[in-house]
PDB file of N, CA and C in Angstrom:
ATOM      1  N   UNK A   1      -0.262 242.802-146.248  1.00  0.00           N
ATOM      2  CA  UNK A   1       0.704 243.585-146.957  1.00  0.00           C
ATOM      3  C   UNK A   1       0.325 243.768-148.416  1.00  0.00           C
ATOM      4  N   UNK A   2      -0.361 242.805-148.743  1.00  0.00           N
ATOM      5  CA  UNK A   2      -0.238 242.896-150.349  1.00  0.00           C
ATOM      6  C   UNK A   2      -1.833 243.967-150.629  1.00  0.00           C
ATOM      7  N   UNK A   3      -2.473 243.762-150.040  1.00  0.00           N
ATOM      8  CA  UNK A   3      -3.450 244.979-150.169  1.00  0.00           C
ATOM      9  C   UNK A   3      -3.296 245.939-150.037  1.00  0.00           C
ATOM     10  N   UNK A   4      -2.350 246.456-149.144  1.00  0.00           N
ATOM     11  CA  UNK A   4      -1.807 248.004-148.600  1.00  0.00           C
ATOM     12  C   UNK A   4      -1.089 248.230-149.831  1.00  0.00           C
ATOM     13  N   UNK A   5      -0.508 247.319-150.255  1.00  0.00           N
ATOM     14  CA  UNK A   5       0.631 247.898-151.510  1.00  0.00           C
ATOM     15  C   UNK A   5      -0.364 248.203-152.575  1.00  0.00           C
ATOM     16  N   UNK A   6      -1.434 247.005-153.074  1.00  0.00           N
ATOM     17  CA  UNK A   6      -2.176 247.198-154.111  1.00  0.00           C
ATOM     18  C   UNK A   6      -3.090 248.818-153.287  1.00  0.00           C
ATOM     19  N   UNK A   7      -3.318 249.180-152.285  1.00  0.00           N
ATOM     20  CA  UNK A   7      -4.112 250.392-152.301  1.00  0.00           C
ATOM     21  C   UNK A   7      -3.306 251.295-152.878  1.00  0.00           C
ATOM     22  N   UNK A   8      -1.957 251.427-152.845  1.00  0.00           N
ATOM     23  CA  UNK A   8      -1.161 252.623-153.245  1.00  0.00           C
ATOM     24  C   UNK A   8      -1.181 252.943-154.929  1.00  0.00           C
ATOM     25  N   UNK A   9      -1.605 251.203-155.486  1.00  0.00           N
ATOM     26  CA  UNK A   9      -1.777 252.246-156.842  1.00  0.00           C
ATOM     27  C   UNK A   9      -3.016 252.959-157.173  1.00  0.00           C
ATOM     28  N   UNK A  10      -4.316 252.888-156.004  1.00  0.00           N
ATOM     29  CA  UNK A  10      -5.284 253.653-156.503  1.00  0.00           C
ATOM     30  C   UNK A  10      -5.514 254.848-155.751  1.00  0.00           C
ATOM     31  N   UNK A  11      -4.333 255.244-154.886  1.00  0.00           N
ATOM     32  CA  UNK A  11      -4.417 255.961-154.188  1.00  0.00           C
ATOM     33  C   UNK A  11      -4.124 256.798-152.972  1.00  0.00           C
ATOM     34  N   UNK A  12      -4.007 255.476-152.421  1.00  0.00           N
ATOM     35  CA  UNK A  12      -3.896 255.518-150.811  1.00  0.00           C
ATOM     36  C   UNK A  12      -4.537 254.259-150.921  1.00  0.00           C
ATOM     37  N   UNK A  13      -4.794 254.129-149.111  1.00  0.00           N
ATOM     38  CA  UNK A  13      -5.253 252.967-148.607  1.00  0.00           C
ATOM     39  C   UNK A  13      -6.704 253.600-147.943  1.00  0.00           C
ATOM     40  N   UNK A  14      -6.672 255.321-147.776  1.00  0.00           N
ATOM     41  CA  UNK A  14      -8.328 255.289-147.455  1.00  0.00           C
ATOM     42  C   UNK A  14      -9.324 255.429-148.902  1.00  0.00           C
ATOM     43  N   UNK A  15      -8.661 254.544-149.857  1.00  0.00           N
ATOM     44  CA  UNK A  15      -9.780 254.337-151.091  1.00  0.00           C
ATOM     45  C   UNK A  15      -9.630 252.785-151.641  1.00  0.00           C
ATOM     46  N   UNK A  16      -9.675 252.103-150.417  1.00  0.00           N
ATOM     47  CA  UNK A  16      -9.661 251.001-150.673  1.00  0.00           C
ATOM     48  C   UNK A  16     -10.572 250.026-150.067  1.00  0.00           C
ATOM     49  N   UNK A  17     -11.538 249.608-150.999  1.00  0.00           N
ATOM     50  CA  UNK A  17     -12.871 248.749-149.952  1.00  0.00           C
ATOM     51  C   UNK A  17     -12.485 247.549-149.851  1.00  0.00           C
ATOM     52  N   UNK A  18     -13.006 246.522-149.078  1.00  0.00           N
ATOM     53  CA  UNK A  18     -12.372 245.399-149.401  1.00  0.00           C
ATOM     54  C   UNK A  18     -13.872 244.260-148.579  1.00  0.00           C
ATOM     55  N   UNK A  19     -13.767 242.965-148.962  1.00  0.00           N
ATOM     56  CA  UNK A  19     -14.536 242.095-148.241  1.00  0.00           C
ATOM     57  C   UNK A  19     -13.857 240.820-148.171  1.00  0.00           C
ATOM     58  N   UNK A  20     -14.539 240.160-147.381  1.00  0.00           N
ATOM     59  CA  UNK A  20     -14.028 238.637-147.081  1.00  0.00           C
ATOM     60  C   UNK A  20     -15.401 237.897-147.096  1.00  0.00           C
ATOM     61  N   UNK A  21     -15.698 237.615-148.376  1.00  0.00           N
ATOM     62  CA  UNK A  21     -16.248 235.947-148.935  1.00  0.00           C
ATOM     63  C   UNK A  21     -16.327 235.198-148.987  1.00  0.00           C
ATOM     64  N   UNK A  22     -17.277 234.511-148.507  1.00  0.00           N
ATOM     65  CA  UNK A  22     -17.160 232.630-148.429  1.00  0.00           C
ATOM     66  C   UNK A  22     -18.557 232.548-148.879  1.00  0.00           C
ATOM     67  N   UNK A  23     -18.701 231.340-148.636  1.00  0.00           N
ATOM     68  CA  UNK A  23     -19.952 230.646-149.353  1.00  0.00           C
ATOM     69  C   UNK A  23     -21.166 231.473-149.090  1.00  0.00           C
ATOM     70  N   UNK A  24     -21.303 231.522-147.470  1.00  0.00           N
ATOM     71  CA  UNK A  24     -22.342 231.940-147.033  1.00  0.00           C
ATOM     72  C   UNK A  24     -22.095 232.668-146.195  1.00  0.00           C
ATOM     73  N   UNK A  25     -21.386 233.102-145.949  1.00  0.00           N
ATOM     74  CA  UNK A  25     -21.107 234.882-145.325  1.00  0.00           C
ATOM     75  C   UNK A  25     -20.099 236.088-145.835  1.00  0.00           C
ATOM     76  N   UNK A  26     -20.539 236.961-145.598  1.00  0.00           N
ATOM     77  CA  UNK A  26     -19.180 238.117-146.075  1.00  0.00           C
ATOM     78  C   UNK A  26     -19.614 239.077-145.118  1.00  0.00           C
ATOM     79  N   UNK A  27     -18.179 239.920-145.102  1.00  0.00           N
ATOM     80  CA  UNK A  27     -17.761 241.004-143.793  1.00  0.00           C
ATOM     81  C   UNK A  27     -17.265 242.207-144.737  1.00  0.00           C
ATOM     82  N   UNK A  28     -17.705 242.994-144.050  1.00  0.00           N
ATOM     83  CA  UNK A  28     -17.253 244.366-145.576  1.00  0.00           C
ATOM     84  C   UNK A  28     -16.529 244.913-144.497  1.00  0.00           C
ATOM     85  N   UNK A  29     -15.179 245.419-144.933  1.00  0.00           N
ATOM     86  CA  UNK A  29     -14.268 246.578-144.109  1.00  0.00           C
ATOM     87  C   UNK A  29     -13.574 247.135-145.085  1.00  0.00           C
ATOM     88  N   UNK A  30     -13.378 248.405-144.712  1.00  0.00           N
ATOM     89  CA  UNK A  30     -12.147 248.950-145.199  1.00  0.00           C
ATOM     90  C   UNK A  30     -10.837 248.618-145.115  1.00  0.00           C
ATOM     91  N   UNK A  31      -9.969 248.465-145.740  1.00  0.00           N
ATOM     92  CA  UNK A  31      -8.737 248.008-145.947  1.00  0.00           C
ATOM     93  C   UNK A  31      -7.557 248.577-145.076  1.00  0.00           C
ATOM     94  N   UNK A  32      -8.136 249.681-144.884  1.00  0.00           N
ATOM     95  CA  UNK A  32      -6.901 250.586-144.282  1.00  0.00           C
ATOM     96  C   UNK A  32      -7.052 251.006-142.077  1.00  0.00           C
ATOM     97  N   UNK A  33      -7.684 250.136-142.171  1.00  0.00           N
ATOM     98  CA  UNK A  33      -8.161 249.912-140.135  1.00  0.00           C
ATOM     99  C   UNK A  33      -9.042 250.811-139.679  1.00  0.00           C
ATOM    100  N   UNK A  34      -8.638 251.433-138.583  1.00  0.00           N
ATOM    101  CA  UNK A  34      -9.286 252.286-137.876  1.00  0.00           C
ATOM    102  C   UNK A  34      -9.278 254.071-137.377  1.00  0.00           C
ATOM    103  N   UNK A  35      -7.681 254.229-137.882  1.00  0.00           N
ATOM    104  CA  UNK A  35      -7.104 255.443-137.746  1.00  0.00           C
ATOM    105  C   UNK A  35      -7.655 255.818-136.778  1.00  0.00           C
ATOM    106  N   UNK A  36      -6.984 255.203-135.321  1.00  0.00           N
ATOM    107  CA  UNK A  36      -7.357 256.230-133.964  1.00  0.00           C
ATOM    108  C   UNK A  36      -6.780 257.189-133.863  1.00  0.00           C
ATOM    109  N   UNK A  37      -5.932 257.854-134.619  1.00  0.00           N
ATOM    110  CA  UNK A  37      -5.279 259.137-134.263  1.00  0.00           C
ATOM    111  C   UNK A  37      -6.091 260.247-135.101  1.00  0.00           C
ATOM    112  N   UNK A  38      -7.104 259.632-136.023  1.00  0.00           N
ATOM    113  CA  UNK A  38      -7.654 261.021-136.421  1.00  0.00           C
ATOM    114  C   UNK A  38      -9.349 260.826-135.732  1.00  0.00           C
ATOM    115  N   UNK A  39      -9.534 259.213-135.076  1.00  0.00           N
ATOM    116  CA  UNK A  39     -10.852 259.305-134.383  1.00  0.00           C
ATOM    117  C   UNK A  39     -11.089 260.352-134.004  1.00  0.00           C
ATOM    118  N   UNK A  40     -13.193 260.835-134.628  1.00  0.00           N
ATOM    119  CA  UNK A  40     -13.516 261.690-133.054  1.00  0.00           C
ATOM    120  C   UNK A  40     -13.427 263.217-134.088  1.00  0.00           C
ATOM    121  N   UNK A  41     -12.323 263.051-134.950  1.00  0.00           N
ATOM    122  CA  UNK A  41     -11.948 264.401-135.472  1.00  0.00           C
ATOM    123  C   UNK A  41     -12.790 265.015-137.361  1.00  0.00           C
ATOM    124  N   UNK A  42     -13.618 263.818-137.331  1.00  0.00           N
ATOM    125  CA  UNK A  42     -14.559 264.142-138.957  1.00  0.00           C
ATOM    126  C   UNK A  42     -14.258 264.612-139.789  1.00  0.00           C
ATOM    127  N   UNK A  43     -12.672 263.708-139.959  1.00  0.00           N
ATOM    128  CA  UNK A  43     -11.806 263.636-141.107  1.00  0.00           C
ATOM    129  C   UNK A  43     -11.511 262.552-141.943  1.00  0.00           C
ATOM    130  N   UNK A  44     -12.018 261.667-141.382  1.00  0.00           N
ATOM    131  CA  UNK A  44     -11.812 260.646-142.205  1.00  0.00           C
ATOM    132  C   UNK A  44     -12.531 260.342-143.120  1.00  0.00           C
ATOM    133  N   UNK A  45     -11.997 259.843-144.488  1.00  0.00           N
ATOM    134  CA  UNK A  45     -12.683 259.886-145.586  1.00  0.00           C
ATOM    135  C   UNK A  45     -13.898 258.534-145.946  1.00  0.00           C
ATOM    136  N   UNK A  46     -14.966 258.832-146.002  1.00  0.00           N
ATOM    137  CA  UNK A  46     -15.479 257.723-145.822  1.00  0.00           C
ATOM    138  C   UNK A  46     -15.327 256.893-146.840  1.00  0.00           C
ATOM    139  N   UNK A  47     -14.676 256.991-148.116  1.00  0.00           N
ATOM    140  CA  UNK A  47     -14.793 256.538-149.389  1.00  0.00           C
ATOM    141  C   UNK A  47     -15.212 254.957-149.460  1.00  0.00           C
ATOM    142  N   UNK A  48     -13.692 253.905-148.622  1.00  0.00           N
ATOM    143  CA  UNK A  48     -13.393 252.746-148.633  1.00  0.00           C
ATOM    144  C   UNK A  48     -14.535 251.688-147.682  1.00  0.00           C
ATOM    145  N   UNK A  49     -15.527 252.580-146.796  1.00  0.00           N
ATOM    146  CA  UNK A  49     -16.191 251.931-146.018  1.00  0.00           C
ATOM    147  C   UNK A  49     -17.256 252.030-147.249  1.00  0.00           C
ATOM    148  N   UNK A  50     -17.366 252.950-147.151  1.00  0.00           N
ATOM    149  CA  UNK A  50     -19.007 253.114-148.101  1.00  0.00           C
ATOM    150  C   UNK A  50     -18.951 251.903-149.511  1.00  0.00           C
ATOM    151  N   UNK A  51     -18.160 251.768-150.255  1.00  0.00           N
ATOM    152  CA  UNK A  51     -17.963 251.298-151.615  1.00  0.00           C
ATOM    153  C   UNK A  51     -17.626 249.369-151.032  1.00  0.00           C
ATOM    154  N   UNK A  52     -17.115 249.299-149.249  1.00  0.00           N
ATOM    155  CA  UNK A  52     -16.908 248.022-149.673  1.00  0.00           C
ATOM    156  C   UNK A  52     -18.563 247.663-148.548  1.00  0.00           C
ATOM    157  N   UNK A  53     -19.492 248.314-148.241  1.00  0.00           N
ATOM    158  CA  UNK A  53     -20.648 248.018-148.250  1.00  0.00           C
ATOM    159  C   UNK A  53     -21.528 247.808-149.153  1.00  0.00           C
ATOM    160  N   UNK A  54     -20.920 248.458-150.850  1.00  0.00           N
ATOM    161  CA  UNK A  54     -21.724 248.702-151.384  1.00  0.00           C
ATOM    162  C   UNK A  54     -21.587 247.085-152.135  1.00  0.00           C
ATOM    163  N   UNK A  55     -19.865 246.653-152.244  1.00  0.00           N
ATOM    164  CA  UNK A  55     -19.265 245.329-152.215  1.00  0.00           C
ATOM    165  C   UNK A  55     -19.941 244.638-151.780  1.00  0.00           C
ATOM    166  N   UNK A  56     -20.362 244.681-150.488  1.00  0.00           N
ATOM    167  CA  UNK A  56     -21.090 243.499-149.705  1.00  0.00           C
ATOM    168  C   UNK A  56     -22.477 243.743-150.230  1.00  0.00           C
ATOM    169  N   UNK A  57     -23.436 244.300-150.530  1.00  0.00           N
ATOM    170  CA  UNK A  57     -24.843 244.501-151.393  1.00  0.00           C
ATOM    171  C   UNK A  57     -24.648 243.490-152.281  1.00  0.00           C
ATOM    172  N   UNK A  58     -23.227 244.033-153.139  1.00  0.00           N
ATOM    173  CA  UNK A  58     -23.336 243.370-154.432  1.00  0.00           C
ATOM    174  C   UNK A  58     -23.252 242.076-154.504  1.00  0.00           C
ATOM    175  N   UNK A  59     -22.362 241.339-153.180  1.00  0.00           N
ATOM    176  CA  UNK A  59     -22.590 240.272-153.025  1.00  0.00           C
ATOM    177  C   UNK A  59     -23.396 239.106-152.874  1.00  0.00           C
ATOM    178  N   UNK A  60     -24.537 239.893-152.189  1.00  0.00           N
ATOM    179  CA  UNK A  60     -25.688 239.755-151.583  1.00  0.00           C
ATOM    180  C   UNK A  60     -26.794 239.195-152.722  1.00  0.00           C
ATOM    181  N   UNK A  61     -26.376 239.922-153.662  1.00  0.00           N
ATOM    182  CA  UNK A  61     -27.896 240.534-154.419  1.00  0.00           C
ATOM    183  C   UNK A  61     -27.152 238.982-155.467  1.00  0.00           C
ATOM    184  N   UNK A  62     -25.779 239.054-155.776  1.00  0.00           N
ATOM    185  CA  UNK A  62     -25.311 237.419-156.751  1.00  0.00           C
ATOM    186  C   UNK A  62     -25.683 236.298-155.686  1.00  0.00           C
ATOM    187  N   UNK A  63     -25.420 236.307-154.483  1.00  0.00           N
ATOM    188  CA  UNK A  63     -25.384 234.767-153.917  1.00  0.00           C
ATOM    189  C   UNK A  63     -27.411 234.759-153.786  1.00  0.00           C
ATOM    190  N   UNK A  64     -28.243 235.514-153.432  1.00  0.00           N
ATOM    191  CA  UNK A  64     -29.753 235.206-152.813  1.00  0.00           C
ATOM    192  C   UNK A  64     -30.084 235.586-154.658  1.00  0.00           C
ATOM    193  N   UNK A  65     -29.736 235.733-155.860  1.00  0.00           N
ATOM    194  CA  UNK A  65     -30.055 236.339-157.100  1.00  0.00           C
ATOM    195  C   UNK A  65     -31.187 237.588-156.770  1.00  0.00           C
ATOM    196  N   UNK A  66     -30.934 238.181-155.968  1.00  0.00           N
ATOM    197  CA  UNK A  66     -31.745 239.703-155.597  1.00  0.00           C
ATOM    198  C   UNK A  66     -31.157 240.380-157.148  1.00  0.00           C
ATOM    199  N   UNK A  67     -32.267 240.873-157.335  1.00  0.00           N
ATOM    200  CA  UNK A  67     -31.751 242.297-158.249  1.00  0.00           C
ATOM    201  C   UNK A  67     -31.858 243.720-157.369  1.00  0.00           C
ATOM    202  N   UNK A  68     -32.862 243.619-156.697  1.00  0.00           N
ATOM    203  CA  UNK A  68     -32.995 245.132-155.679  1.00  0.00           C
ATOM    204  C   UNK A  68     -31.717 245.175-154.776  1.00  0.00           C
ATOM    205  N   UNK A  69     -30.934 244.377-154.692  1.00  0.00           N
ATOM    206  CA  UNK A  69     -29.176 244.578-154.010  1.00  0.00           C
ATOM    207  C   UNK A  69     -29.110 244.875-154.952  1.00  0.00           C
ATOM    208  N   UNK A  70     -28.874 244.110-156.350  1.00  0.00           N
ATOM    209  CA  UNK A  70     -27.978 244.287-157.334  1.00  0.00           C
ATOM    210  C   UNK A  70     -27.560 245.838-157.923  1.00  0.00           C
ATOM    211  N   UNK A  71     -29.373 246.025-158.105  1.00  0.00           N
ATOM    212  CA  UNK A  71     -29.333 247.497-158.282  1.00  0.00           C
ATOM    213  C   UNK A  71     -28.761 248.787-156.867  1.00  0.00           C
ATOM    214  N   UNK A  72     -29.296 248.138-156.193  1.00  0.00           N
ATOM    215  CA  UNK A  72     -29.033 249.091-154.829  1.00  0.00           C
ATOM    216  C   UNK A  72     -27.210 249.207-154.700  1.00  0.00           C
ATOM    217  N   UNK A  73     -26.613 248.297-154.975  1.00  0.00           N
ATOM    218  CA  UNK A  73     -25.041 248.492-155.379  1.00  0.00           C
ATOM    219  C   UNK A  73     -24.812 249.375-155.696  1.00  0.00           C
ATOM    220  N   UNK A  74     -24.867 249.565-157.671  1.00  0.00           N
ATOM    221  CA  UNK A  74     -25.089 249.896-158.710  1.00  0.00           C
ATOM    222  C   UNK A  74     -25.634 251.611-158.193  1.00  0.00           C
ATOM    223  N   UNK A  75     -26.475 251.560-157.322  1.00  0.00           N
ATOM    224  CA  UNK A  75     -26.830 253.322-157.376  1.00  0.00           C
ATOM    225  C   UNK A  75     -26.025 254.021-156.554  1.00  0.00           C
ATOM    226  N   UNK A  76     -25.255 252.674-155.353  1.00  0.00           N
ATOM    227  CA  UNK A  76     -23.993 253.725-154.073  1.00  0.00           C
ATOM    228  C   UNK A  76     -22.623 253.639-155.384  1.00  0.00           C
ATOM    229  N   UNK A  77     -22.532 252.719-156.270  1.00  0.00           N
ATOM    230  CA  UNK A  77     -21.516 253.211-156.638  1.00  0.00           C
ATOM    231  C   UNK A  77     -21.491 254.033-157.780  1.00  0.00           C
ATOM    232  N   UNK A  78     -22.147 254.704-158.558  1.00  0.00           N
ATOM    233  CA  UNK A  78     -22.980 255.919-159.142  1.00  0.00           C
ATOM    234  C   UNK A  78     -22.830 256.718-158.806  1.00  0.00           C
ATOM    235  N   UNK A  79     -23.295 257.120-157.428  1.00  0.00           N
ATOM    236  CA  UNK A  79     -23.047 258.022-156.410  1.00  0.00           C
ATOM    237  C   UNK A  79     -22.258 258.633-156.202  1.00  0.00           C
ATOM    238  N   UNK A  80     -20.919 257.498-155.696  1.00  0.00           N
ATOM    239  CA  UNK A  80     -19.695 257.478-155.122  1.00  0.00           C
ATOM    240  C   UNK A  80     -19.731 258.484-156.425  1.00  0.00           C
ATOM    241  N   UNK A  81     -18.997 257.949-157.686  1.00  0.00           N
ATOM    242  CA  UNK A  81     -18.499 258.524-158.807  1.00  0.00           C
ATOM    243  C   UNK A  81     -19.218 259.964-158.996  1.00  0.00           C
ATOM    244  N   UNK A  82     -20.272 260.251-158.869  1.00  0.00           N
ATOM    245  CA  UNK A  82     -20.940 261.585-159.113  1.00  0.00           C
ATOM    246  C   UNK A  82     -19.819 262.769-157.859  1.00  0.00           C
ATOM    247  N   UNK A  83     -19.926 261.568-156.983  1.00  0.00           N
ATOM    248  CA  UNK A  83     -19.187 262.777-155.644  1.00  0.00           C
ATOM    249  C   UNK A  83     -18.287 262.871-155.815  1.00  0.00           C
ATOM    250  N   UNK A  84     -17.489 261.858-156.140  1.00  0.00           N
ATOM    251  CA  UNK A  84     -15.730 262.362-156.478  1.00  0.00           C
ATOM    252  C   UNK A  84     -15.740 263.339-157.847  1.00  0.00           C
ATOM    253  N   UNK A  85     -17.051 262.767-159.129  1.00  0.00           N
ATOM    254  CA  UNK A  85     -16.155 264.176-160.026  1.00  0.00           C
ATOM    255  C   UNK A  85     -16.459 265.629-159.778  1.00  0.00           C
ATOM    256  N   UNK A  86     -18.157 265.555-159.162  1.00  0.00           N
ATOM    257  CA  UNK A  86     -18.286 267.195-158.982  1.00  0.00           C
ATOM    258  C   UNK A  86     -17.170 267.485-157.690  1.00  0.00           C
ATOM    259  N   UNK A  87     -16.379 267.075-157.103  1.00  0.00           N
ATOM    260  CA  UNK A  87     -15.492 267.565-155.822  1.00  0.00           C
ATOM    261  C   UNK A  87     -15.881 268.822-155.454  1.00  0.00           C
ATOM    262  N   UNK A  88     -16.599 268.550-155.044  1.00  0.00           N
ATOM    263  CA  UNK A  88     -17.702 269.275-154.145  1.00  0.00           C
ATOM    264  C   UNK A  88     -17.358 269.426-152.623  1.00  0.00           C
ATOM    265  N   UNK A  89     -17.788 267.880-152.400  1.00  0.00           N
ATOM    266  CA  UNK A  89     -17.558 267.175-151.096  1.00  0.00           C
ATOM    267  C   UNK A  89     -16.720 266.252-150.495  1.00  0.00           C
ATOM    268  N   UNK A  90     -15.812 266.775-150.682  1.00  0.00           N
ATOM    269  CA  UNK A  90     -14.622 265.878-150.810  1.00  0.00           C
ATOM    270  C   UNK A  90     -13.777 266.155-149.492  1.00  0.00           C
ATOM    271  N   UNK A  91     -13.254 265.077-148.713  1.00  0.00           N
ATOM    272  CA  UNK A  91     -12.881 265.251-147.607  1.00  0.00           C
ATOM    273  C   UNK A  91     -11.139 265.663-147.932  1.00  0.00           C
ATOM    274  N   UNK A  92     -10.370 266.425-147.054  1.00  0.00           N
ATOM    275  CA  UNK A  92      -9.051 267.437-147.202  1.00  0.00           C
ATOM    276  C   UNK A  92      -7.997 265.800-147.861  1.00  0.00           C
ATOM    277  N   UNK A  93      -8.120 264.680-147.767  1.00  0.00           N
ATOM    278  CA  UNK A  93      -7.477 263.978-148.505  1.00  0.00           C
ATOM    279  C   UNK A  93      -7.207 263.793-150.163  1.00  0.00           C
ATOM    280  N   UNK A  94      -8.308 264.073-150.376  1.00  0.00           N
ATOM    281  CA  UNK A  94      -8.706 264.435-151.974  1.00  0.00           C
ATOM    282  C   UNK A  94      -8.642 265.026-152.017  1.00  0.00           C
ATOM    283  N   UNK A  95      -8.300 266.447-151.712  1.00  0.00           N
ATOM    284  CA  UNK A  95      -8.083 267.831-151.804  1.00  0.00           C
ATOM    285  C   UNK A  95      -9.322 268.774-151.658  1.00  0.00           C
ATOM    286  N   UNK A  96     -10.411 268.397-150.762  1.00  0.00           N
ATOM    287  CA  UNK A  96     -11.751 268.953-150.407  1.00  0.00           C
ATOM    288  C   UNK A  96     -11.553 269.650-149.011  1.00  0.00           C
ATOM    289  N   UNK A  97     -12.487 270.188-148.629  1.00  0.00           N
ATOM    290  CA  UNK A  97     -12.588 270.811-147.393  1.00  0.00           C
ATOM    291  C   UNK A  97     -14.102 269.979-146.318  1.00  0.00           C
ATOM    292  N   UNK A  98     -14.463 268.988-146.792  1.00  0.00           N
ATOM    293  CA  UNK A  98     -15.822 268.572-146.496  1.00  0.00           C
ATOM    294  C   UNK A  98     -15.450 267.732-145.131  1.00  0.00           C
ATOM    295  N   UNK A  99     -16.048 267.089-144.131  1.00  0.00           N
ATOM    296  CA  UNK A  99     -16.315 266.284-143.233  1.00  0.00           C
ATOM    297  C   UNK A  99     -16.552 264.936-143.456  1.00  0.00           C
ATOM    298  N   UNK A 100     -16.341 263.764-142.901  1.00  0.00           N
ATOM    299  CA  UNK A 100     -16.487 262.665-142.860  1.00  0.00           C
ATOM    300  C   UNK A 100     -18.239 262.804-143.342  1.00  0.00           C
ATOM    301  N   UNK A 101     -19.223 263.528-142.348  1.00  0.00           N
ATOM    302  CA  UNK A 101     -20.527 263.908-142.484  1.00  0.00           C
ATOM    303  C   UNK A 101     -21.115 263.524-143.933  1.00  0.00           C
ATOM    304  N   UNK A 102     -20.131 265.011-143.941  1.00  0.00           N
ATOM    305  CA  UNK A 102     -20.564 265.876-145.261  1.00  0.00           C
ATOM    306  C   UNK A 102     -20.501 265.425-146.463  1.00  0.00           C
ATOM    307  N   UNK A 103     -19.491 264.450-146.924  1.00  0.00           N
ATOM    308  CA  UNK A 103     -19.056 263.389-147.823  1.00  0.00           C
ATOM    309  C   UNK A 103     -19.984 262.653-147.612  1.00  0.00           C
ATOM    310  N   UNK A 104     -20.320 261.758-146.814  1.00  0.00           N
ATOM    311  CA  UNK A 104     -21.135 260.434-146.747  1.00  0.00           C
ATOM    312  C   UNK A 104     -22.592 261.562-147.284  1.00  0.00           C
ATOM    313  N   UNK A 105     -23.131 262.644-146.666  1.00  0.00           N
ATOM    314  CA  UNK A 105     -24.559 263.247-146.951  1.00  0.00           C
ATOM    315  C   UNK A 105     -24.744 263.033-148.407  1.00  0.00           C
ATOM    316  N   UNK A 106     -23.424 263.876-149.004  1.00  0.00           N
ATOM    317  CA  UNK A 106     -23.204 264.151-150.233  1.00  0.00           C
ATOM    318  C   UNK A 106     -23.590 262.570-151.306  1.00  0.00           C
ATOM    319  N   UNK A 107     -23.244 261.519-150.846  1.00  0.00           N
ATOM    320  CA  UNK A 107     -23.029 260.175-151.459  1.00  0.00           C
ATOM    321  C   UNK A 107     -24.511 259.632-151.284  1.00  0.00           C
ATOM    322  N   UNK A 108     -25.416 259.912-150.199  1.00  0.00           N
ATOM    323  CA  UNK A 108     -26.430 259.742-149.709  1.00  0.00           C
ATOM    324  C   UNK A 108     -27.394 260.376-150.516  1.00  0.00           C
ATOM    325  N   UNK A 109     -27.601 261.582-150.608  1.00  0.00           N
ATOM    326  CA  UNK A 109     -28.254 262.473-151.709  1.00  0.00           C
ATOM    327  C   UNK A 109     -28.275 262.335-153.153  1.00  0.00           C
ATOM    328  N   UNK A 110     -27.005 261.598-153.513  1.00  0.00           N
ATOM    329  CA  UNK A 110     -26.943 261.424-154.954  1.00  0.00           C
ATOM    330  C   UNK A 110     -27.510 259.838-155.097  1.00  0.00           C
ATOM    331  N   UNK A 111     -27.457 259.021-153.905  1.00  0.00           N
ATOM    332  CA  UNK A 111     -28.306 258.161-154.243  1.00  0.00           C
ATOM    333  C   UNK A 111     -29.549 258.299-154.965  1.00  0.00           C
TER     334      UNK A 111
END
């Protein structure tokens, strides 16, 4: 509950990444489940998956002291930010016309 509430002040809950940390493992998910009612239909926004993978990198790169995670973080979430301001590619939640696809390509390229 208390994450769903904290997603609402940034947004919603499909802009919310999230992980679960422990010593020596972490699990990256999105905060907001699975939305089977829009499965299948390449609408869903990839925002919260992508950023809490990029979470789990970043994790990665502090617990093994990698800098090539560290940085590799650092360039998906760059990215991210390049794609949300040109809104370009922005899936109909953000007020775009783009695809689940087309968003993630978009985030991919600006890597």
């Amino acid at each position: 509950m208390v994450t769903d509430e904290g997603a609402g002040l940034v947004g919603g809950l499909g802009l919310a990444p999230g992980i679960c940390a422990g010593e020596k493992q972490v699990m990256a998910q999105a905060t907001h489940g699975s939305a089977p009612d829009i499965a299948g239909r390449g609408i869903a926004n990839p925002y919260a998956m992508v950023l809490s993978g990029k979470m789990m990198i970043e994790w990665l790169g502090r617990k093994r002291s990698e800098p090539k995670a560290t940085l590799a973080a650092k360039l998906i979430d760059t990215a991210m930010d390049k794609v949300i301001a040109e809104a370009k590619h922005l899936t109909a939640d953000l007020g775009g016309k783009a695809s689940t696809v087309e968003m993630g390509d978009a985030v991919a390229a600006a890597v």
